[in-house]
N, C-alpha and C. Protein backbone atom coordinates (compact mmCIF):
# COMPACT_ATOMS: atom_id res chain seq x y z
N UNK A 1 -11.29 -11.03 -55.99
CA UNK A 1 -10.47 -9.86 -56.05
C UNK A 1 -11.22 -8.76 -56.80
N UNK A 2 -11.08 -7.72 -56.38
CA UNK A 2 -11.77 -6.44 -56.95
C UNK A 2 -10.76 -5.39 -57.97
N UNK A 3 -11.24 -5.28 -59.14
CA UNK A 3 -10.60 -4.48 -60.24
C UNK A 3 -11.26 -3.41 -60.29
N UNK A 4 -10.23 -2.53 -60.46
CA UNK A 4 -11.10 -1.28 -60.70
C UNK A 4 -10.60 -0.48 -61.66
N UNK A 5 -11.27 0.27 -62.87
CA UNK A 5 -10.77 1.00 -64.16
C UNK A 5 -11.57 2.00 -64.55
N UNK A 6 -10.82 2.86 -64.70
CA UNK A 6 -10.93 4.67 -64.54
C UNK A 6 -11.13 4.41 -66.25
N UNK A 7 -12.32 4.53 -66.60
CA UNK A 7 -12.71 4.89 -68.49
C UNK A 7 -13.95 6.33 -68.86
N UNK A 8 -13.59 6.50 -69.81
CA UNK A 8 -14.31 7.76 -70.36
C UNK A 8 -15.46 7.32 -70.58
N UNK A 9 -16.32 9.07 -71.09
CA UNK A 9 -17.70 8.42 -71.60
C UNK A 9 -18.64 8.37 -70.71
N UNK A 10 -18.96 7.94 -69.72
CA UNK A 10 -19.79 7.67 -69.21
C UNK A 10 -20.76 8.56 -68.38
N UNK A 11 -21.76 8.73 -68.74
CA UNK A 11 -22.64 9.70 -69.13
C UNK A 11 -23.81 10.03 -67.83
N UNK A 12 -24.40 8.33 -68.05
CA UNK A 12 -26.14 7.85 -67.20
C UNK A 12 -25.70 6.71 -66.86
N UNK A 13 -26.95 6.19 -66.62
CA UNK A 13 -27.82 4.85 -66.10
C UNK A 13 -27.54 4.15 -67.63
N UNK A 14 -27.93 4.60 -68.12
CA UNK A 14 -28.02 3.62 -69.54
C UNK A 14 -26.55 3.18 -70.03
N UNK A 15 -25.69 4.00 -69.74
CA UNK A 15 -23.89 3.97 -70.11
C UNK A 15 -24.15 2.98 -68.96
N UNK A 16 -24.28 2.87 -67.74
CA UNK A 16 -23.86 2.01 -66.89
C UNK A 16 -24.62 0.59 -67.23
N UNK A 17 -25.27 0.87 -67.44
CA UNK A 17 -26.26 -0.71 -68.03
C UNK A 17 -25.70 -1.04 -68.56
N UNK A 18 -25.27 -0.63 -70.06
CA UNK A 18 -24.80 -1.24 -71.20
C UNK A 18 -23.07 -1.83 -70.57
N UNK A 19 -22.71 -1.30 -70.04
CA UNK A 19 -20.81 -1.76 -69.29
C UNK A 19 -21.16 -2.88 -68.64
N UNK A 20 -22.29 -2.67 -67.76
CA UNK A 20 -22.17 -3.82 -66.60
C UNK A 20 -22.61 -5.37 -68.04
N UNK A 21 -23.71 -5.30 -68.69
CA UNK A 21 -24.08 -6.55 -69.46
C UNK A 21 -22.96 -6.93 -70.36
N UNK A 22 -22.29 -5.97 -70.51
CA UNK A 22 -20.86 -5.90 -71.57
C UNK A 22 -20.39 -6.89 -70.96
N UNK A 23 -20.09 -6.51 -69.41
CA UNK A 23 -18.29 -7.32 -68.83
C UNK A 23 -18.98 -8.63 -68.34
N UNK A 24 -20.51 -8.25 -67.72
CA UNK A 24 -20.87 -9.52 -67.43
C UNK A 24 -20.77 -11.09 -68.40
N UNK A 25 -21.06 -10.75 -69.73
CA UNK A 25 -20.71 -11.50 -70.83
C UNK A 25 -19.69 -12.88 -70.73
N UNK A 26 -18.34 -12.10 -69.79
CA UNK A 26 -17.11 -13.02 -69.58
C UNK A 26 -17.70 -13.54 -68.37
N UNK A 27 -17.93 -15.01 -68.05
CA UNK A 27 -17.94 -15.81 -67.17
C UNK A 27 -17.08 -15.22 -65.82
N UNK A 28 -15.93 -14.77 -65.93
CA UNK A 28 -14.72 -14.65 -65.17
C UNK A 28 -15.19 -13.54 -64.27
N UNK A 29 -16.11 -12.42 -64.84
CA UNK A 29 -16.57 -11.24 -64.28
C UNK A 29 -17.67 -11.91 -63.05
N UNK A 30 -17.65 -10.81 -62.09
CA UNK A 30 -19.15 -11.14 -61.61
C UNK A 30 -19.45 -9.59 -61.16
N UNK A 31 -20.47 -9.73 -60.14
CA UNK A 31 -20.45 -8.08 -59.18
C UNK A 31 -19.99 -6.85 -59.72
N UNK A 32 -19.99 -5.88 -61.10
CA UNK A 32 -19.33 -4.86 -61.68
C UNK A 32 -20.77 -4.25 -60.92
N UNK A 33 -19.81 -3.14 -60.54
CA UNK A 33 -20.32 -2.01 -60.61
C UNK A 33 -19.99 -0.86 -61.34
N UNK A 34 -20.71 0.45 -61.80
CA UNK A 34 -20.75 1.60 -62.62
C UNK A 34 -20.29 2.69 -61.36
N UNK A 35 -19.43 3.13 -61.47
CA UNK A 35 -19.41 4.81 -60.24
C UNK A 35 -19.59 5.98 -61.36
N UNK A 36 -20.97 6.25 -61.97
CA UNK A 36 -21.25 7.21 -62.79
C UNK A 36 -20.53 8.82 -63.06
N UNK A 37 -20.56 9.41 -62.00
CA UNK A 37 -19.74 10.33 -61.54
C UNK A 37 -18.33 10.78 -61.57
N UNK A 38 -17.71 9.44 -61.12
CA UNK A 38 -16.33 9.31 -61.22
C UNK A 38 -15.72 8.80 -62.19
N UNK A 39 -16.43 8.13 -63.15
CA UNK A 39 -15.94 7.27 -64.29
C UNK A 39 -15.17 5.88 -63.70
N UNK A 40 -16.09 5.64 -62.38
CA UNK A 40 -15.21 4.23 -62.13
C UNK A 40 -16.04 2.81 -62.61
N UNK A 41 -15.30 1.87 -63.10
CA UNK A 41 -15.80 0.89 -62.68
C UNK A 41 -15.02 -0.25 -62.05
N UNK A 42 -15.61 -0.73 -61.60
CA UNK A 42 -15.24 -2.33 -60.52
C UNK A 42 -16.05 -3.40 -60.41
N UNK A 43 -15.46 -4.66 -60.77
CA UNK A 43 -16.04 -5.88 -60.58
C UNK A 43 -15.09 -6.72 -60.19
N UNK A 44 -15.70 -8.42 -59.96
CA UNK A 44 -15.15 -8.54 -59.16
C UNK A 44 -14.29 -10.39 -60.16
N UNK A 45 -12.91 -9.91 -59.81
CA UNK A 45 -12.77 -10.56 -60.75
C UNK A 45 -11.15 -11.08 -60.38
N UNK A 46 -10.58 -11.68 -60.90
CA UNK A 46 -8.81 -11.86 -60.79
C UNK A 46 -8.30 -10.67 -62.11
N UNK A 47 -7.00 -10.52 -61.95
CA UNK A 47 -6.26 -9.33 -62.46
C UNK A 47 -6.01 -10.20 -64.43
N UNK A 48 -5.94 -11.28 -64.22
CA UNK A 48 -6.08 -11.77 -65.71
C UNK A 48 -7.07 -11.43 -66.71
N UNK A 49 -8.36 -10.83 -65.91
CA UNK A 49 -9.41 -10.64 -66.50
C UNK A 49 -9.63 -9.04 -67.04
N UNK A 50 -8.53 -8.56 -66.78
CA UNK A 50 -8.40 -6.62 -66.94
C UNK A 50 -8.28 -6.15 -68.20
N UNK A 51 -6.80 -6.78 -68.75
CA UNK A 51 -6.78 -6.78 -70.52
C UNK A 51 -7.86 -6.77 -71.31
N UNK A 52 -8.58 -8.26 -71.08
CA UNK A 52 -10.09 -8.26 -71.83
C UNK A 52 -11.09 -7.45 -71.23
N UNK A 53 -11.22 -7.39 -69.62
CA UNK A 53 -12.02 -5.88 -69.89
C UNK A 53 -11.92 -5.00 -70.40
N UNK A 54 -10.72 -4.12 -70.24
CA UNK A 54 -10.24 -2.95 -71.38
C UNK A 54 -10.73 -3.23 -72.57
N UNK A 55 -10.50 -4.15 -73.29
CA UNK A 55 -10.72 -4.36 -74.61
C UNK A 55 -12.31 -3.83 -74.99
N UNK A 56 -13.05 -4.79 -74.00
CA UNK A 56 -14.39 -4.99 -74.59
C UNK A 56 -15.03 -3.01 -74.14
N UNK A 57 -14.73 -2.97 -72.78
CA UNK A 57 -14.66 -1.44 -72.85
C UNK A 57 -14.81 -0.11 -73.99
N UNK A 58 -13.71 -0.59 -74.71
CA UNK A 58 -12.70 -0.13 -75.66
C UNK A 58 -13.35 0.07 -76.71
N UNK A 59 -13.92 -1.12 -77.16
CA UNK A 59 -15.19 -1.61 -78.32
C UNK A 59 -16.51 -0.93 -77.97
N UNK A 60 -16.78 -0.85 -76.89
CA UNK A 60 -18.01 -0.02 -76.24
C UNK A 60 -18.06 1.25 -76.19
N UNK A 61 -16.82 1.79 -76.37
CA UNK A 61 -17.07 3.26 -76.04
C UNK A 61 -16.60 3.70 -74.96
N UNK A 62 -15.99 3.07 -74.27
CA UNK A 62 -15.49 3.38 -72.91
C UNK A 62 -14.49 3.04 -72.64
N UNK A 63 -13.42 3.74 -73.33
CA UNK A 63 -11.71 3.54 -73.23
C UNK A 63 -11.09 3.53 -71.72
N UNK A 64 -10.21 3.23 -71.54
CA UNK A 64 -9.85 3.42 -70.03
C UNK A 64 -9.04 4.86 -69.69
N UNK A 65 -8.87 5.58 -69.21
CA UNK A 65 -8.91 7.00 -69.58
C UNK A 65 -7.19 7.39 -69.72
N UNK A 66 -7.08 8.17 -70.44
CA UNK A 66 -6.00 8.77 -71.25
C UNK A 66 -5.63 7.56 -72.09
N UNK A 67 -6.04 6.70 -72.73
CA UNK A 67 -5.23 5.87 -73.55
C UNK A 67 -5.72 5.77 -75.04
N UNK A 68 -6.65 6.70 -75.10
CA UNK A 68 -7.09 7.13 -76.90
C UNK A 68 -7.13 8.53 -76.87
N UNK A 69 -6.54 9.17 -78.21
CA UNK A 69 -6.71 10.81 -78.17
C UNK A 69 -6.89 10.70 -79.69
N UNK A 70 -7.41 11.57 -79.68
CA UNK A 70 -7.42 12.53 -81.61
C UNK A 70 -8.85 12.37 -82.32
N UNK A 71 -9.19 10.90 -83.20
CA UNK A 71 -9.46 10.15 -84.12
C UNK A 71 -10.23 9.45 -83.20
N UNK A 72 -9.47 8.39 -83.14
CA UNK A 72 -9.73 7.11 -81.79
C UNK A 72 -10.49 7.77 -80.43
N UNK A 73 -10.95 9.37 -80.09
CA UNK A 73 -11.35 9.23 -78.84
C UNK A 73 -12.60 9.91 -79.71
N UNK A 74 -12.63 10.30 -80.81
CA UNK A 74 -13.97 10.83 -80.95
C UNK A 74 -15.05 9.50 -81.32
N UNK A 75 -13.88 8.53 -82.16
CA UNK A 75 -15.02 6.97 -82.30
C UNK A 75 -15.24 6.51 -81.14
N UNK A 76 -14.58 6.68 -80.31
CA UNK A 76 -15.17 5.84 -79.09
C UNK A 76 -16.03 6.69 -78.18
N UNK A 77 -16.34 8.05 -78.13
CA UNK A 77 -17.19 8.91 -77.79
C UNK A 77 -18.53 8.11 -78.83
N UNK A 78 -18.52 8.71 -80.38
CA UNK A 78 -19.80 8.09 -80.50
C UNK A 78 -20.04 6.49 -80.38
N UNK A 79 -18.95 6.03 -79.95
CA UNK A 79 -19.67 4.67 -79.92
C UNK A 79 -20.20 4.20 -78.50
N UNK A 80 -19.55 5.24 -77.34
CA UNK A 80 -20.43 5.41 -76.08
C UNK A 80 -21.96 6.05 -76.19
N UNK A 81 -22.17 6.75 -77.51
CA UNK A 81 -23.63 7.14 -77.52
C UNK A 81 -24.39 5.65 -77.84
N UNK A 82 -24.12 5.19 -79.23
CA UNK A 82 -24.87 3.84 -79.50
C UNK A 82 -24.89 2.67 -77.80
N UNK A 83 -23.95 2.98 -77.20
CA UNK A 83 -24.59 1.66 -76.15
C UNK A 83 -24.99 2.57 -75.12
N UNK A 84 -24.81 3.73 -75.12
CA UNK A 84 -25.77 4.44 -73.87
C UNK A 84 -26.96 4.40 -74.25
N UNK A 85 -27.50 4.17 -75.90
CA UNK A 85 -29.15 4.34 -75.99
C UNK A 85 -29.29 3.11 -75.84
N UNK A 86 -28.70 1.91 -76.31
CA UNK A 86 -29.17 0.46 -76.17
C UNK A 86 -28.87 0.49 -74.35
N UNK A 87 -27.97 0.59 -73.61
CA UNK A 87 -28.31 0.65 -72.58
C UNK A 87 -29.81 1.10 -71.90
N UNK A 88 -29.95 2.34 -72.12
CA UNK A 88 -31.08 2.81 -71.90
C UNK A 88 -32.55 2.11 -72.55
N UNK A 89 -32.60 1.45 -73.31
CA UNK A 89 -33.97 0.68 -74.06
C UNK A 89 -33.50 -0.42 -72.74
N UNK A 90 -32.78 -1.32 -72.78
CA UNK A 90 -33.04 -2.44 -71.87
C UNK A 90 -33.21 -1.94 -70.66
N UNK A 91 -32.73 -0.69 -70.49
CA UNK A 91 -33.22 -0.64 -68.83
C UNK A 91 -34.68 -0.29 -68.33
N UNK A 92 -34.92 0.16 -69.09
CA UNK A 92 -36.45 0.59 -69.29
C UNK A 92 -37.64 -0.61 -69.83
N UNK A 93 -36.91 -1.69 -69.85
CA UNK A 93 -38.27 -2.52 -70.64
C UNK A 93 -37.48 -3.82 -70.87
């Protein structure tokens, strides 16, 4: 089954790196893809597995969109910078 979740943040290649090794992490995930542009992502997964994506998302920097404002969307802005540069080092090397 294919999930798909509309999250902020997402910038490059390197934001998309760092999401896809994120969700890959959970066994349950497989096939994610990044839609850079649109802020989509999708993998491929059962609907039990959405909550904990959000979460880990969430922790990454990449909230699912409209569900942090103020405080909470500027930490998770810079915390989309820290895994867009670690994204970006592993993709490169």
């Amino acid at each position: 089954m294919s999930v798909k979740i509309e999250v902020e943040n997402i910038k490059c290649g390197g934001c998309a790196n760092s999401i896809r090794k994120g969700l890959l992490v959970d066994s349950r995930i497989t096939a994610v893809e990044v839609d850079i542009e649109n802020g989509q992502i999708s993998y491929e997964g059962d609907e039990t597995t959405r909550s904990d994506a959000i979460k880990k998302l969430l922790k990454m920097g990449y909230p699912e969109k409209g569900s942090v404002e103020g405080i909470k969307a500027a930490t998770a802005k810079a915390k989309s910078f820290a895994s867009c540069a670690i994204g970006k080092m592993t993709e490169n090397g």
